[in-house]
Protein backbone atom coordinates (compact mmCIF):
# COMPACT_ATOMS: atom_id res chain seq x y z
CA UNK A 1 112.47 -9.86 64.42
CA UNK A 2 113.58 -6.73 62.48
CA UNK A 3 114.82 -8.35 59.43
CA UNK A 4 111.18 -10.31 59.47
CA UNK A 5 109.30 -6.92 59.86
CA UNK A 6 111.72 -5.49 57.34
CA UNK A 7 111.55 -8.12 54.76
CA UNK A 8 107.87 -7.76 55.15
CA UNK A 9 107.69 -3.99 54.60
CA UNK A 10 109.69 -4.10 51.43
CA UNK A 11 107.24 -6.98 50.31
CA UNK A 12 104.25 -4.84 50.90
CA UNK A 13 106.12 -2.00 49.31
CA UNK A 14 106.64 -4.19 46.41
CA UNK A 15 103.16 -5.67 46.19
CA UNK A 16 102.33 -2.06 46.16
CA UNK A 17 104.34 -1.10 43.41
CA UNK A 18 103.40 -4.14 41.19
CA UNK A 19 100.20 -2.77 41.83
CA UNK A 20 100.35 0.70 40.45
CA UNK A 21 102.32 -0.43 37.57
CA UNK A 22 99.68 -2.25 36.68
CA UNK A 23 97.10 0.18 37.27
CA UNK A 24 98.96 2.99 35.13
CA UNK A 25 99.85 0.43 32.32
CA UNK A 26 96.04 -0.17 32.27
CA UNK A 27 95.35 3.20 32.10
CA UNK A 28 98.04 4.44 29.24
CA UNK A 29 96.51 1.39 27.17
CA UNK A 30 93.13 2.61 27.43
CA UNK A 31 93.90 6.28 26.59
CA UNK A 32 95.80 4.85 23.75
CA UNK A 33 92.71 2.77 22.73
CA UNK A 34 90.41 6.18 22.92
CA UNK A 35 92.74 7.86 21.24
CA UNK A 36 92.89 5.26 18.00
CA UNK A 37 89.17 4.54 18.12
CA UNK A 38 88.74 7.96 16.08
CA UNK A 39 85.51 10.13 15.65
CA UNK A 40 82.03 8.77 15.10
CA UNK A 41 81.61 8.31 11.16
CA UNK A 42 78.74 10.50 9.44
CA UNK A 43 75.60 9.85 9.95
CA UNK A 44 74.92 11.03 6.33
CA UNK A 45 76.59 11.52 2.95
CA UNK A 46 75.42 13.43 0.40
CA UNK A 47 74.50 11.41 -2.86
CA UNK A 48 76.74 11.42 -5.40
CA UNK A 49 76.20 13.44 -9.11
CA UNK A 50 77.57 14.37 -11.72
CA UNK A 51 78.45 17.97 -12.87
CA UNK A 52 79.36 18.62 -16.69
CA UNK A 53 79.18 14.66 -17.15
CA UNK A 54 82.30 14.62 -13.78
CA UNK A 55 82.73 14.58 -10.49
CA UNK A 56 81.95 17.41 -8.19
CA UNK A 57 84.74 19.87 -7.48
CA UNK A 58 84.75 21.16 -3.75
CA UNK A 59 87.27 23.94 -2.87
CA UNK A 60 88.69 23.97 1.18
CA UNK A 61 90.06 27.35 2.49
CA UNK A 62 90.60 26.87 6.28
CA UNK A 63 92.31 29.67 8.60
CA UNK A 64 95.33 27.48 8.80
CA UNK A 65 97.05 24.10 8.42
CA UNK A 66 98.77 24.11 11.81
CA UNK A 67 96.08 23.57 14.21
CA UNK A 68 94.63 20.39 15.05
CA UNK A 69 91.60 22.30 14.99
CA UNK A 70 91.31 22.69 11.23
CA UNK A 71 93.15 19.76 10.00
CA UNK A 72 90.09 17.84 11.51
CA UNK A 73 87.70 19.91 9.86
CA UNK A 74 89.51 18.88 6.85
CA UNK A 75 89.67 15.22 8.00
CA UNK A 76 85.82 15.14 8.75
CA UNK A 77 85.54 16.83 5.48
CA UNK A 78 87.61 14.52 3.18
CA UNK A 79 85.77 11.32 4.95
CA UNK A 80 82.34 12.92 3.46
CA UNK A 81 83.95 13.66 -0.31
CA UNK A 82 85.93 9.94 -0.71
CA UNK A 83 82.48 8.74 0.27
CA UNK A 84 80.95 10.08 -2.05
CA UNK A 85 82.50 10.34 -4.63
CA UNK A 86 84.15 13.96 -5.16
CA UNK A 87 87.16 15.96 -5.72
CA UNK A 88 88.76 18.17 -2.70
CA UNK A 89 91.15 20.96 -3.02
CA UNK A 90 92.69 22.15 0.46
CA UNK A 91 94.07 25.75 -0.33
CA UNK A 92 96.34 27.30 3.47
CA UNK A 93 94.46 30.40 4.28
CA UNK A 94 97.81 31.28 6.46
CA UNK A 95 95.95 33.56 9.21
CA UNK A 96 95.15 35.85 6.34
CA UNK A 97 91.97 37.47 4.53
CA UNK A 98 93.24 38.41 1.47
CA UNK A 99 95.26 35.21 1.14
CA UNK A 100 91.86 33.43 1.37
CA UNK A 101 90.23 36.14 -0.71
CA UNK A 102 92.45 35.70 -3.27
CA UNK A 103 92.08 31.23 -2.83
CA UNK A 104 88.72 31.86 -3.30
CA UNK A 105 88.82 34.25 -6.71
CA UNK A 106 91.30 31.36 -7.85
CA UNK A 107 88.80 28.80 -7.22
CA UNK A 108 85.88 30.32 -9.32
CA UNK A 109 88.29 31.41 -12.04
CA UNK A 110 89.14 27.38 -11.86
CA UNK A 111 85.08 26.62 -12.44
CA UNK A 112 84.92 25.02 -9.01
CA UNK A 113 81.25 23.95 -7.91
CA UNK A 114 81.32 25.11 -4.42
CA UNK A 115 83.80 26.25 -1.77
CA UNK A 116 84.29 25.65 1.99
CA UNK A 117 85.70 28.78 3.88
CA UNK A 118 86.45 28.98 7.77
CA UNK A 119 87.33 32.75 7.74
CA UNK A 120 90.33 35.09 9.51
CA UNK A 121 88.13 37.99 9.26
CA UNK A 122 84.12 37.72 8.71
CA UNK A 123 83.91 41.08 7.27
CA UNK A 124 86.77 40.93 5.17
CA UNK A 125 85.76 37.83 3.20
CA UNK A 126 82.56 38.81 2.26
CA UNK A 127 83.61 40.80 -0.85
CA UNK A 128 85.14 37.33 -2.19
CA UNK A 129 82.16 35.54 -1.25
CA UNK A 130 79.96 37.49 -3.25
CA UNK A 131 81.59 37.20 -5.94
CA UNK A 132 81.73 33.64 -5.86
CA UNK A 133 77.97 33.63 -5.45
CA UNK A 134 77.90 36.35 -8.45
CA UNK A 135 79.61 33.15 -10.24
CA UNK A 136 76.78 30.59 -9.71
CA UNK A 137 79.41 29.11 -7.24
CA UNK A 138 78.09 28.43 -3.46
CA UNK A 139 79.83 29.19 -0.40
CA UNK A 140 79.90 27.37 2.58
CA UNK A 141 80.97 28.91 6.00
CA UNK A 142 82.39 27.01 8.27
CA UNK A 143 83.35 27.55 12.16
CA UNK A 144 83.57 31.11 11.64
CA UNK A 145 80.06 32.58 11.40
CA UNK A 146 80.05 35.03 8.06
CA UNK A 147 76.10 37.11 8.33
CA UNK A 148 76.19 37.89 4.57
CA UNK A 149 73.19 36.80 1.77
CA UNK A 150 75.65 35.49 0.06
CA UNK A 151 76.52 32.98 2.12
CA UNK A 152 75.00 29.65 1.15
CA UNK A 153 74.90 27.61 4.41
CA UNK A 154 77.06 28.33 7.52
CA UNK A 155 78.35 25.27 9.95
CA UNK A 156 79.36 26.54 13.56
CA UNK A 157 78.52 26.75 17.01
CA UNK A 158 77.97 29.83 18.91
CA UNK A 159 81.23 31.06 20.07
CA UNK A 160 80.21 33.60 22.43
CA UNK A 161 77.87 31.28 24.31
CA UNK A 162 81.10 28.87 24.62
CA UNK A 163 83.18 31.60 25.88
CA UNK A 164 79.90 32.27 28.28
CA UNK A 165 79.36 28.76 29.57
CA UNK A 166 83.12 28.24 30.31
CA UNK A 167 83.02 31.85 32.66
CA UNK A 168 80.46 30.40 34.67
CA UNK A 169 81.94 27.64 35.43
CA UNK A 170 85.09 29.41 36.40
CA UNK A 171 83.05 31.74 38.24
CA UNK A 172 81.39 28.45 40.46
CA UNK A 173 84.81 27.08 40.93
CA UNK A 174 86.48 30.14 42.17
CA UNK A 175 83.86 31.57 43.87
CA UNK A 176 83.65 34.66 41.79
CA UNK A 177 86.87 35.73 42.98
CA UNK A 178 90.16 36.66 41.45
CA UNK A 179 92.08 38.09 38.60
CA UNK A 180 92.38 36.45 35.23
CA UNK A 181 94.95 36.93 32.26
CA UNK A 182 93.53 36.25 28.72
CA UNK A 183 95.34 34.79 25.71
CA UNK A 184 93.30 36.11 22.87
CA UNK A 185 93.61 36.63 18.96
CA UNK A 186 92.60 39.90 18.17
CA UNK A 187 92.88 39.14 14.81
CA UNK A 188 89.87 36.34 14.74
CA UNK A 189 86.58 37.02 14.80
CA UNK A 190 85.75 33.76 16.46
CA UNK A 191 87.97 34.33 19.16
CA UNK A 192 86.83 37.74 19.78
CA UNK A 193 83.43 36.39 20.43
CA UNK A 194 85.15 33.68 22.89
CA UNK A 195 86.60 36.59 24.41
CA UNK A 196 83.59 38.55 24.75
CA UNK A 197 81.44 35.69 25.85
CA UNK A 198 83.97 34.70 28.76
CA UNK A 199 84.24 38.40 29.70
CA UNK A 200 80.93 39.00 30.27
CA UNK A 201 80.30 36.53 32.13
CA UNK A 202 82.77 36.17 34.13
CA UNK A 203 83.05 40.06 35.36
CA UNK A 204 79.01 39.43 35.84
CA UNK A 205 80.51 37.14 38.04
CA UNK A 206 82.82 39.29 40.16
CA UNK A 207 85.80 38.47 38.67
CA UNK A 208 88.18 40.95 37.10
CA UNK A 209 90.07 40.56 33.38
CA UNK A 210 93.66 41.43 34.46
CA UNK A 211 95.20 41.88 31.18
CA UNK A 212 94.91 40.67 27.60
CA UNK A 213 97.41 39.50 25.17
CA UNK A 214 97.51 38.67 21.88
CA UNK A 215 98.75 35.46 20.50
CA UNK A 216 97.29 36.35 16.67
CA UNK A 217 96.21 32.46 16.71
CA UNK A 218 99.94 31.40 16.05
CA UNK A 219 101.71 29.05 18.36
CA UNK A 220 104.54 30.59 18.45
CA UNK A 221 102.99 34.61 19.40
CA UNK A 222 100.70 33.03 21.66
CA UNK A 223 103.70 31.23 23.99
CA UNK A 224 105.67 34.64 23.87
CA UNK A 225 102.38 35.99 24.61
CA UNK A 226 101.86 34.34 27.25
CA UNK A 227 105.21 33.98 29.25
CA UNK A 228 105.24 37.86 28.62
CA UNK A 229 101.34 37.88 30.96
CA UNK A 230 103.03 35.57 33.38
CA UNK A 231 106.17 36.81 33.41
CA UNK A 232 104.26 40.46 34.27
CA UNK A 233 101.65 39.07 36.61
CA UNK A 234 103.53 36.22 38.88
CA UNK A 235 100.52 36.06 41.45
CA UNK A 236 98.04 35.55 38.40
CA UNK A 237 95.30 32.89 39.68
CA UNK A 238 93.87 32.18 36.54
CA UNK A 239 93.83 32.22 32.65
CA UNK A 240 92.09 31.80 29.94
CA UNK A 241 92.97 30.79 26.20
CA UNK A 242 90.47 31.60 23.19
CA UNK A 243 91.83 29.14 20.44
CA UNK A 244 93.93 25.81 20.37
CA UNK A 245 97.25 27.86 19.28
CA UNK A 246 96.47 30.26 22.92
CA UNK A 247 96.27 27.13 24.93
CA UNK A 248 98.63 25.63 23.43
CA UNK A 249 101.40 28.57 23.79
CA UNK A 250 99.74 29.14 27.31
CA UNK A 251 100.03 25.65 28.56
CA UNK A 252 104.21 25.87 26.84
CA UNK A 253 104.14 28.73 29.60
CA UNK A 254 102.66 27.31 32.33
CA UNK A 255 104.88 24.78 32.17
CA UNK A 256 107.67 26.61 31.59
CA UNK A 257 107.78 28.90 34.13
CA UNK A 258 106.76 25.84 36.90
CA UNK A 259 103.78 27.76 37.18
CA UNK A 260 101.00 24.56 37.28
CA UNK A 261 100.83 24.53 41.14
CA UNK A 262 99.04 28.24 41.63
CA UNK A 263 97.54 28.62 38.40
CA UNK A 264 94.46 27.47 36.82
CA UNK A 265 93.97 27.63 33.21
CA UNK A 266 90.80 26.94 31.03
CA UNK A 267 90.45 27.33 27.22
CA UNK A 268 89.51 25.99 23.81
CA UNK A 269 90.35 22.96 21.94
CA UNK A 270 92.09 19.91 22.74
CA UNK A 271 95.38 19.13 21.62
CA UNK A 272 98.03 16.56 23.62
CA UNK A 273 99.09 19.70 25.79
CA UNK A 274 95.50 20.35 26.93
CA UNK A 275 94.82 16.94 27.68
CA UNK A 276 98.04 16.41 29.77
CA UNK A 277 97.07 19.61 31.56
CA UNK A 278 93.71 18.09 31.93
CA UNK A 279 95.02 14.93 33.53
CA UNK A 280 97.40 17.02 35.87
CA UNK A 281 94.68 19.23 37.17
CA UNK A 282 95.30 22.55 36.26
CA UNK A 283 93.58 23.19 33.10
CA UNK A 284 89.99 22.66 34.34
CA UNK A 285 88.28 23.38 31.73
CA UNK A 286 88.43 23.35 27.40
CA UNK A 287 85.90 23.99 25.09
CA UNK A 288 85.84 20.93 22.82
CA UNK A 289 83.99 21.68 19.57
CA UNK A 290 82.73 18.60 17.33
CA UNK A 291 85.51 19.59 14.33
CA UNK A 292 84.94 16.58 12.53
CA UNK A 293 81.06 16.81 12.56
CA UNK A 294 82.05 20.19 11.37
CA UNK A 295 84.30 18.58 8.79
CA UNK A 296 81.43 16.38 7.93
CA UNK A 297 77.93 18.99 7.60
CA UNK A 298 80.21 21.28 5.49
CA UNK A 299 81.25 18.87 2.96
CA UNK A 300 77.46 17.55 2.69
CA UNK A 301 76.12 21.42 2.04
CA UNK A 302 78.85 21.97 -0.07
CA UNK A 303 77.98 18.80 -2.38
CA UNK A 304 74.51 19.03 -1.94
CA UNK A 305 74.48 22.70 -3.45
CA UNK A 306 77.21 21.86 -6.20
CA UNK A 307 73.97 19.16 -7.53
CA UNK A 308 72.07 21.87 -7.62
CA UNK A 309 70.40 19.85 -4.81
CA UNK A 310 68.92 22.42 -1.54
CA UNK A 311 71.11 22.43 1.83
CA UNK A 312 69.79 24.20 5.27
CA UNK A 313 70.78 27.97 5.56
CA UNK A 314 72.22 27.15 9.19
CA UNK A 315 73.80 23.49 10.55
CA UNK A 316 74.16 24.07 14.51
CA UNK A 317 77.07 21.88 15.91
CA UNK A 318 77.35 21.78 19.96
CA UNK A 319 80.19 21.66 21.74
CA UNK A 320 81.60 19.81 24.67
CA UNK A 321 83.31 20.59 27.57
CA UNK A 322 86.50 18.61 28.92
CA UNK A 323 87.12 18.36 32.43
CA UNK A 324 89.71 16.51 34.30
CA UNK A 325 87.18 13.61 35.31
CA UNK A 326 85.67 12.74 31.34
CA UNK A 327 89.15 13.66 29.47
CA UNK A 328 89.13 9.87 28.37
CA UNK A 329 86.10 10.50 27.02
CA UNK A 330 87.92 12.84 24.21
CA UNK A 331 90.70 11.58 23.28
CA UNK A 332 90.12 10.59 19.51
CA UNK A 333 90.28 14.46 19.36
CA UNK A 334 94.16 14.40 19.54
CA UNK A 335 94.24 12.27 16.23
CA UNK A 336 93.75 14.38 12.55
């Protein structure tokens, strides 16, 4: 009788097993599916022209080439310009305004017929944006919102109200209790605004900011960064990131320091390291803006105004937020 109710238990155990192999194999092919369906394609493209009997000439200076982030705005960007029809130059802004200052000089001393430009610093850019515009050569900003004449078009989203949305729902799900650590870059405008945005809200909330640190919207600074705020604060309940290289270096951290059972961690932008915080339940919460649709509005100003054709002063793009239970949902945002 016991080896019959043994050999049945291992059986059900077995069955069991089969069971959830199947299930997760199910599962990792349909994230992998999501993942390789990629973004929506444009709903428009810009008509082709010609300028000085060629093709258009489009200059790209994004912040950097190491986040996801702007490699899609690039991507979403580059899909537009094949389409129709002109030439892209990507120019590394390397987390620095006078290297893009100095990208975008070289661009209207090269008789380029508009330029792209997510900036490091709004202010400090718009010295090199006039002058463009003093050219006859339009700007586009992109992401990063520049509030200068001079600025032909600008593509973003409103990255305080992010930052605000995301405190209130940290607020609901803590109760408006508790301390939190931020991962900024003090450096960024954008993420400034994040910064601000979550603050407010969440302190409006009854929830305190326990300390800031500053990742400077490298990887690398934001990990050290980071296992310096947990290494300082071991009770810390919560955190939040303001960029993909803060969550990023955060999530490294978390991680790290086996810190993903009493911690919970929102941010912005997914990258693989989000999502698998996502799926494990401690990040709650990212920020998800549309890059590629960013990618993709830019590139159609940008062409638009080099055909001496009009383009809107202001292209809104909402965001998203990823939670745990629609992470599927997102996951063409992990591919460039």
């Amino acid at each position: 009788m016991r080896r019959t109710v043994t050999a049945a238990a291992a059986a059900v155990l077995l069955l069991t097993t089969v069971g959830c192999d199947v299930q997760a194999r199910r599962e990792i092919a349909a994230e992998k599916k999501a993942t390789e369906q990629g973004p929506p394609p444009p709903a428009r493209v810009a008509q082709a022209c010609k300028v000085q009997g060629r093709t258009p000439k489009i200059g790209i200076v994004p912040i950097n080439l190491q986040a996801l982030f702007f490699n899609q705005i690039n991507t979403g960007a580059q899909t537009v310009a094949r389409k129709a029809g002109a030439q892209v130059q990507i120019v590394n802004g390397n987390d620095d305004s006078t290297t893009q200052a100095n990208a975008i000089d070289d661009m209207v001393a090269g008789h380029y017929d508009a330029i792209i430009v997510d900036a490091v610093d709004t202010e400090g850019i718009k010295p090199a944006i006039r002058r463009a515009k003093a050219a006859g050569i339009p700007v586009v900003a992109v992401d990063a919102t520049v509030d200068d004449p001079a600025v032909a078009t600008q593509v973003g989203t409103a990255n305080a109200e992010g930052g605000r949305q995301l405190g209130e729902a940290l607020v609901k799900s803590s109760g408006g209790k508790g301390e939190i650590g931020v991962v900024g870059a003090l450096n960024s405008t954008i993420q400034n605004e994040r910064q601000k945005g979550f603050t407010d809200a969440v302190t409006a909330g009854g929830m305190k900011i326990k300390t800031v640190v500053d990742g400077r919207n490298i990887q690398e600074n934001a990990q050290t960064a980071a296992e310096n705020l947990l290494t300082g604060n071991p009770g810390l309940p919560y955190a939040y990131a303001t960029g993909e290289p803060a969550l990023i270096g955060l999530a490294a951290a978390v991680v790290g320091q086996q810190r993903t059972d009493d911690l919970k961690v929102v941010g912005w932008d997914l990258s693989t390291q989000a999502a698998d915080g996502l799926r494990a339940g401690w990040i709650t919460g990212v920020v998800q803006q549309n890059t590629f649709q960013f990618g993709y509005e830019a590139m159609n100003a940008a062409i638009d105004l080099a055909c001496k054709r009009t383009a809107p002063k202001d292209v809104p793009v909402p965001t998203q937020i990823v939670t745990p239970a629609n992470v599927k949902d997102y996951l063409y945002y992990l591919e460039k």
